[in-house]
Structure formats: C-alpha cells, structure tokens
Protein backbone atom coordinates (compact mmCIF):
# COMPACT_ATOMS: atom_id res chain seq x y z
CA UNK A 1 14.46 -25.98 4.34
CA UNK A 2 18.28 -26.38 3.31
CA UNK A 3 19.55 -23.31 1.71
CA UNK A 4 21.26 -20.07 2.84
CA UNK A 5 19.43 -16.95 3.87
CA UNK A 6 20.82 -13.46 1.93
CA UNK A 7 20.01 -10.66 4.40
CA UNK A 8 17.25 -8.48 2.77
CA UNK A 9 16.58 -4.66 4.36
CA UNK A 10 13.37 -4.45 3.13
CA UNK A 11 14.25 -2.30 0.32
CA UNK A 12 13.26 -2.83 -2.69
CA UNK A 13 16.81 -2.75 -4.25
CA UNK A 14 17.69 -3.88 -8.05
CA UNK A 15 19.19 -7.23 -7.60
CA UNK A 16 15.83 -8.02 -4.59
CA UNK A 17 13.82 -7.19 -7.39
CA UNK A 18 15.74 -9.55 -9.91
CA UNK A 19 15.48 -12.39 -7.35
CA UNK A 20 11.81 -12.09 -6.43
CA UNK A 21 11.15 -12.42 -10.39
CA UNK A 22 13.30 -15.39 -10.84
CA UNK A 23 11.08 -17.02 -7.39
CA UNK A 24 13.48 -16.76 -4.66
CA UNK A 25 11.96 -17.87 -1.26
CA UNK A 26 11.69 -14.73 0.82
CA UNK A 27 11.60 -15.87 4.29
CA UNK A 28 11.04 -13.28 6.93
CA UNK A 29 14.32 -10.66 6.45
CA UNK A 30 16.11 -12.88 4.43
CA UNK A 31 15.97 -14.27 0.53
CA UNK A 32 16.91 -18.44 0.40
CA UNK A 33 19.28 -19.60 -1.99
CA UNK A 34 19.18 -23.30 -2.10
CA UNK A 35 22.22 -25.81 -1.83
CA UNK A 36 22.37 -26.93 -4.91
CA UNK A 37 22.13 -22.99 -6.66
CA UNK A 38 24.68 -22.45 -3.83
CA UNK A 39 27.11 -25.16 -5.72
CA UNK A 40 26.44 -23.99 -9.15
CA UNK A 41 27.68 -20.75 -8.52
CA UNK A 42 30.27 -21.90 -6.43
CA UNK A 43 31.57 -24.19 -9.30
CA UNK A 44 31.02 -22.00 -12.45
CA UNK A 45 33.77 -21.42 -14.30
CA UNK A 46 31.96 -18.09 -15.29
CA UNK A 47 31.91 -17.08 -11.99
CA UNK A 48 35.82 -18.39 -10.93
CA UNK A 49 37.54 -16.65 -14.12
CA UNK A 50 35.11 -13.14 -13.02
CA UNK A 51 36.59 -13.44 -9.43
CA UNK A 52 40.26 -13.25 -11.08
CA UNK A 53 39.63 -10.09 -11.54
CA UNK A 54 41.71 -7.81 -8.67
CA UNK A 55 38.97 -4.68 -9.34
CA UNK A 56 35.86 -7.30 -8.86
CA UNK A 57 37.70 -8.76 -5.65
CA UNK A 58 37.77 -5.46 -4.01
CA UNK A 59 34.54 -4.16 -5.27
CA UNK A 60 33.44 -7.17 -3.19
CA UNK A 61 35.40 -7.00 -0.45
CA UNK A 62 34.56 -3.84 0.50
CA UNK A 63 30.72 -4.56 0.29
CA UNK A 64 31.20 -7.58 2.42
CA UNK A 65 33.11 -5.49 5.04
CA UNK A 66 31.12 -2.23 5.07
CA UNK A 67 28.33 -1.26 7.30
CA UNK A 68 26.53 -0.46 5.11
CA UNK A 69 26.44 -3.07 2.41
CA UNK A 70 23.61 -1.73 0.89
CA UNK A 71 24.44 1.31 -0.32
CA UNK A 72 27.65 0.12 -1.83
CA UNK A 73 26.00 -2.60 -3.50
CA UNK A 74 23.90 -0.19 -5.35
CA UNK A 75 26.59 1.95 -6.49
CA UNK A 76 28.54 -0.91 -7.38
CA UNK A 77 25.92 -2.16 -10.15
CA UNK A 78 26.33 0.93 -11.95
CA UNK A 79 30.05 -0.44 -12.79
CA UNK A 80 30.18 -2.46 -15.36
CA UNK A 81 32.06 -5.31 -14.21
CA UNK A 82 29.93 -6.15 -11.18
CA UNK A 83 26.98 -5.44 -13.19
CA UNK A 84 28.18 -8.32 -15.51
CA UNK A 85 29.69 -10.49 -12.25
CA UNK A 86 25.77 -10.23 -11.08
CA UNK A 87 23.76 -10.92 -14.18
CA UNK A 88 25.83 -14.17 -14.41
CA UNK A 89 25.18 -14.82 -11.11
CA UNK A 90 21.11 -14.54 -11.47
CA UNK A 91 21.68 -16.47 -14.79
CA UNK A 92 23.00 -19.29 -12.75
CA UNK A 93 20.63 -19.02 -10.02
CA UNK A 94 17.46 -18.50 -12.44
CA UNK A 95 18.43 -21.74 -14.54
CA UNK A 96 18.56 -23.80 -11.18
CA UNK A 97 15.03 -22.52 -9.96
CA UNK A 98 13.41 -23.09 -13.02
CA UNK A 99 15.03 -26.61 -13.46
C-alpha cells in the first residue's frame, strides 16, 4: 500500500478522531496518508502561504522535535492559527479520500 504512516499512540486525540471520520486507513500504530493526499497538501497554496507564518513554523517545529509530540499537539489546537493550519489540512485530505 503506497502512502505514509502518521504515528498514532492509541489515544483517541482530536485530529485521530477527525481522520478516522474522514476514512483514514489505520494500520496497526499508525494512520496512512496516501501519495497523492501527500502531494495535495504538499502543493496547496493554502497550506504554503499558512507555513509563511514565523508563529505556525515554530508551533511546528517544536512538536516535531519534542518527546512528547502529543501533548503539544493538543495544546497547540487550542491556538487559533494551528487550529486553522489543521482544518485546512483535513479539508485537503477529506476531498482526496472522498474523490
């Protein structure tokens, strides 16, 4: 199966519970994003003009390079910009599944 597994926790965390409802593959530990949702996002210009912004960039930065991810992630979507940085992010990935 092509695609790109998400590391899942098990916990049943907002933006799990966003991508079991839009049918991500859950596969063991990890959720599967596909190729092809993978180069949507990646190619959004949605998504580029977001990551311009220097607060977004370290919001993400420092999930990507904490140990625990998790727990940042979930007090990240209580700010507003990575809130909307991750609802356009399940738009794009919701219209590609359902296409």
């Amino acid at each position: 199966m092509d695609g790109v597994a998400v590391p899942d926790d098990g916990e049943d965390t907002l933006s799990q519970i966003q991508l079991k409802r839009i049918g991500m593959i859950i596969c063991g530990q990890y959720l599967i994003l596909h190729v092809h949702q993978l180069f949507c996002l990646e190619n959004s210009e949605k998504i580029l003009s977001m990551l311009q912004n220097k607060h977004l960039k370290a919001i993400l930065l420092e999930i990507d390079s904490s140990s625990t991810p998790q727990k940042l992630l979930n007090k990240a979507l209580l700010l507003p910009v990575f809130k909307e940085f991750i609802d356009n992010c399940l738009h794009i990935v919701e219209d590609e599944a359902s296409s």
